[in-house]
C-alpha atoms as a PDB file:
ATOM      1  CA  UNK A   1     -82.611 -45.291  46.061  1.00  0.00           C
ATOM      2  CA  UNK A   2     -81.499 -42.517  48.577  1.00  0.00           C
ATOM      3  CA  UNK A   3     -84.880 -43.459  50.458  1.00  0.00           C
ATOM      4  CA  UNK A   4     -83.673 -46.880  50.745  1.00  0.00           C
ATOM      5  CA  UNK A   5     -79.526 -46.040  51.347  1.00  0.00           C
ATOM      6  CA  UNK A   6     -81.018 -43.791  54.352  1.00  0.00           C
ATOM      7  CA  UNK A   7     -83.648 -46.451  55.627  1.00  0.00           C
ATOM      8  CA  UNK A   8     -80.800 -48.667  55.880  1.00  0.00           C
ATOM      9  CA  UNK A   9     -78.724 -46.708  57.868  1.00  0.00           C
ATOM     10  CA  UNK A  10     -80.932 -45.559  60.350  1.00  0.00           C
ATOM     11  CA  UNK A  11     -82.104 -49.038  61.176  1.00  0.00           C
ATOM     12  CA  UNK A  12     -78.980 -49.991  61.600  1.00  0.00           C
ATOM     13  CA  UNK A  13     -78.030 -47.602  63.579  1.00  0.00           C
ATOM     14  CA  UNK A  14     -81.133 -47.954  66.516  1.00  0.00           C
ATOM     15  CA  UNK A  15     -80.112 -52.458  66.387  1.00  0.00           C
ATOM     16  CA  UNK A  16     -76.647 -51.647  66.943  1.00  0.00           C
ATOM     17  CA  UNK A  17     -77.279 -48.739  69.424  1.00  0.00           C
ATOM     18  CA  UNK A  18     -80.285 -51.067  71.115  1.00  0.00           C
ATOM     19  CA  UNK A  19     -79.219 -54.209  70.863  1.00  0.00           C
ATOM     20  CA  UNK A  20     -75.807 -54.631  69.736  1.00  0.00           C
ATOM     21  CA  UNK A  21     -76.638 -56.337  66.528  1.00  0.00           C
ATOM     22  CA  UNK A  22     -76.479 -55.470  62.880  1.00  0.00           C
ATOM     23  CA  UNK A  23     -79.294 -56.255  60.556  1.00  0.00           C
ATOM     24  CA  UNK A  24     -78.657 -59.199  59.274  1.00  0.00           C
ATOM     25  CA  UNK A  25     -78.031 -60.422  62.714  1.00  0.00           C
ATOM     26  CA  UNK A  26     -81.428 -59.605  63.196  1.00  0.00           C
ATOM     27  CA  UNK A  27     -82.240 -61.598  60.190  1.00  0.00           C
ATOM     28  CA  UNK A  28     -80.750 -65.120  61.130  1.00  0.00           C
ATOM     29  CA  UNK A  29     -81.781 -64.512  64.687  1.00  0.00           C
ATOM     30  CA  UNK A  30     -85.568 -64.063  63.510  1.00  0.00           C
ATOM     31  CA  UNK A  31     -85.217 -66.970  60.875  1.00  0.00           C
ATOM     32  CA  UNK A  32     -83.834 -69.050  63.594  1.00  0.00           C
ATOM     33  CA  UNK A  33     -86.801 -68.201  65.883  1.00  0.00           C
ATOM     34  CA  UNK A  34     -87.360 -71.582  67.995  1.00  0.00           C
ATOM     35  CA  UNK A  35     -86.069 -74.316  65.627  1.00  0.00           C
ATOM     36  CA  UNK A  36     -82.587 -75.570  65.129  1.00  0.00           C
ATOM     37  CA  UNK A  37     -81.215 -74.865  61.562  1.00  0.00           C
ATOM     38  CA  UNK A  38     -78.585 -75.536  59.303  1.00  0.00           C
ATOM     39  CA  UNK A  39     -76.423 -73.042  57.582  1.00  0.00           C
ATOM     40  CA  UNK A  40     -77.551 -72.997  54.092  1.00  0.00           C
ATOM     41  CA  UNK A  41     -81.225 -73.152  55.242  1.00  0.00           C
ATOM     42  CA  UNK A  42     -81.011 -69.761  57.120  1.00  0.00           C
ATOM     43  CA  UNK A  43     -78.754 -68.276  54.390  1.00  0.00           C
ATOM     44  CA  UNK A  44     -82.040 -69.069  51.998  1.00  0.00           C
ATOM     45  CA  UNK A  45     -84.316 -68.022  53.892  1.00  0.00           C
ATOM     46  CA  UNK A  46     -82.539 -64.110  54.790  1.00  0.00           C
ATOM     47  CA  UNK A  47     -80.949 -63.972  51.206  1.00  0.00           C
ATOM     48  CA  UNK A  48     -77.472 -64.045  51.865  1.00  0.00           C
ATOM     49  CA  UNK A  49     -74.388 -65.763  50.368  1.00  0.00           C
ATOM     50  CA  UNK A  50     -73.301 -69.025  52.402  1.00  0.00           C
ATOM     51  CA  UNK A  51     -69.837 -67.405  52.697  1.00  0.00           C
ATOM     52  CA  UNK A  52     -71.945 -63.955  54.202  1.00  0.00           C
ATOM     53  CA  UNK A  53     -73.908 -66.185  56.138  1.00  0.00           C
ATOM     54  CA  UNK A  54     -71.405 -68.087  57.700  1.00  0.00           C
ATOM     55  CA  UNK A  55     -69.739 -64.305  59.116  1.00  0.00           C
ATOM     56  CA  UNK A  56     -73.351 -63.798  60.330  1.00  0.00           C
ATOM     57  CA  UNK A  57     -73.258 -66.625  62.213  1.00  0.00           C
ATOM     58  CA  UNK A  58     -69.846 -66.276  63.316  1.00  0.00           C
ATOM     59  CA  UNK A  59     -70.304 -62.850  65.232  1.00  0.00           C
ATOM     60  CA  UNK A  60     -73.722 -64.351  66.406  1.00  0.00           C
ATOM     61  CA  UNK A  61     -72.382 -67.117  68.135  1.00  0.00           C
ATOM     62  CA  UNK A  62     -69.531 -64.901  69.447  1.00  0.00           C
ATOM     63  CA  UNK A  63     -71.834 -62.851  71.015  1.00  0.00           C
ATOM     64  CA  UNK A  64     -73.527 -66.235  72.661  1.00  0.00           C
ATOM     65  CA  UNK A  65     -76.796 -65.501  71.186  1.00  0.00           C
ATOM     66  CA  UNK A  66     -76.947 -68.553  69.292  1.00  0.00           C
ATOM     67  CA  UNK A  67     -75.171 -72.258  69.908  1.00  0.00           C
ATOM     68  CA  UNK A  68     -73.780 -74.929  66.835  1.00  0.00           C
ATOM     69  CA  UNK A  69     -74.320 -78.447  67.567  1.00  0.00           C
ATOM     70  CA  UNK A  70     -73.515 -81.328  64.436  1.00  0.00           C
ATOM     71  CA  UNK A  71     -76.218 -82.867  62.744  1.00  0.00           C
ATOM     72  CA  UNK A  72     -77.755 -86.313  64.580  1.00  0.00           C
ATOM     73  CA  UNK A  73     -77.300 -87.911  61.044  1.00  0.00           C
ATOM     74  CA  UNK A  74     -74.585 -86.416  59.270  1.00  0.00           C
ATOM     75  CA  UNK A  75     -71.868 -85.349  61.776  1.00  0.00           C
ATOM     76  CA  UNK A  76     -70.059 -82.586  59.015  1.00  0.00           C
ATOM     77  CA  UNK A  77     -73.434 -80.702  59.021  1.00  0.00           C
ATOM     78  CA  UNK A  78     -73.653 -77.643  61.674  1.00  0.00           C
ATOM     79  CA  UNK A  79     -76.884 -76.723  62.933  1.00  0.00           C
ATOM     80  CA  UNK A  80     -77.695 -73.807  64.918  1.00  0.00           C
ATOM     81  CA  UNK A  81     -79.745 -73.108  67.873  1.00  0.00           C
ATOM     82  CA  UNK A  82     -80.837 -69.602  69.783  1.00  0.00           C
ATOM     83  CA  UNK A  83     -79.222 -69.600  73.113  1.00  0.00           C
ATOM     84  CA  UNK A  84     -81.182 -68.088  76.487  1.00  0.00           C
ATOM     85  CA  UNK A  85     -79.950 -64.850  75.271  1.00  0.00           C
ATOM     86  CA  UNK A  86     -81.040 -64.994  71.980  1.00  0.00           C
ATOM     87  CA  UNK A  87     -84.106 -66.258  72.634  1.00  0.00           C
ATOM     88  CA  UNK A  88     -84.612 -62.584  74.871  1.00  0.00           C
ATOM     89  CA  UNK A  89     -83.208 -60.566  72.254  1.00  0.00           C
ATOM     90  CA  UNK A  90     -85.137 -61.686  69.739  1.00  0.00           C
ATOM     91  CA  UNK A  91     -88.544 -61.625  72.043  1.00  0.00           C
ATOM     92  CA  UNK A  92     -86.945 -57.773  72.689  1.00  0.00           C
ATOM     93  CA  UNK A  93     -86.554 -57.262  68.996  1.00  0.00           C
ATOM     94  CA  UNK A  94     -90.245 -58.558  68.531  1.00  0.00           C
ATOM     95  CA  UNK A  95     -91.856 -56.088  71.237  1.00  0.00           C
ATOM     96  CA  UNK A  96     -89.647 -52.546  71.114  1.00  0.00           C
ATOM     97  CA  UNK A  97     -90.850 -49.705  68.680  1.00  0.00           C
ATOM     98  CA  UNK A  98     -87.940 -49.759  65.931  1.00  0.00           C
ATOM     99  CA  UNK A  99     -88.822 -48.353  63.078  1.00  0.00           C
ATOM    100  CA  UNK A 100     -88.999 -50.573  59.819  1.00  0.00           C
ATOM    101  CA  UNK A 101     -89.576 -48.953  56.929  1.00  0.00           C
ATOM    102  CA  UNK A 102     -92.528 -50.960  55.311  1.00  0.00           C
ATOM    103  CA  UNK A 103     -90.689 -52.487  52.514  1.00  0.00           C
ATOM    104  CA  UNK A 104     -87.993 -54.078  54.805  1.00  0.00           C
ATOM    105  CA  UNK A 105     -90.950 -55.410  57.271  1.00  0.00           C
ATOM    106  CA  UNK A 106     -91.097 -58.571  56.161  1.00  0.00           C
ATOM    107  CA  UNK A 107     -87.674 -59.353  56.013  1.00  0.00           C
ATOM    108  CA  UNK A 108     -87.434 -59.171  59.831  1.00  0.00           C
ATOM    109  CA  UNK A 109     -91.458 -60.946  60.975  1.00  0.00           C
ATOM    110  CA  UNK A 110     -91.315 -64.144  60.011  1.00  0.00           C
END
């Protein structure tokens, strides 16, 4: 458990020291990759509660690394969109040397 406490910490500290974002920042910004998505679907897919999710993509969007547009069919549904920025961040994220410990790998390649 220690391995995984300390594993933790140290990736978060090089993506906020690197990057500015936290890991699950990282997270929805990988899970968002090129498609536009709605809330609940990128809380599924990086395992977080809607109500965690939705402070996610709160300091995301603060940080203009990802837009919110409403749905095309159902105007009360938010869907969300890398911005420019994001888009390099993520492409950053993809091609730096940050050490993932193996077991957290795939939560950050999809």
């Amino acid at each position: 458990m220690r391995e995984l406490i300390n594993a933790m910490a140290e990736l978060e500290a090089q993506l906020l020291g690197r990057y500015g974002v936290t890991p699950n920042e990282a997270m929805a910004l990988c899970c968002l990759g090129g498609d536009t998505l709605t809330a609940s679907c990128i809380s599924e897919n990086i395992g977080l509660s809607p109500s965690n999710t939705s402070k996610v993509l709160r300091s995301i969007e603060k940080k203009s690394l990802i837009v919110r547009s409403m749905g095309d069919t159902d105007r009360r549904q938010m869907r969300f969109t890398l911005t420019a920025k994001g888009q390099q961040l993520l492409l950053d994220l993809k091609n730096e040397e940050i050490e993932i410990p193996d077991f957290l790998r795939p939560l950050f390649l999809q």
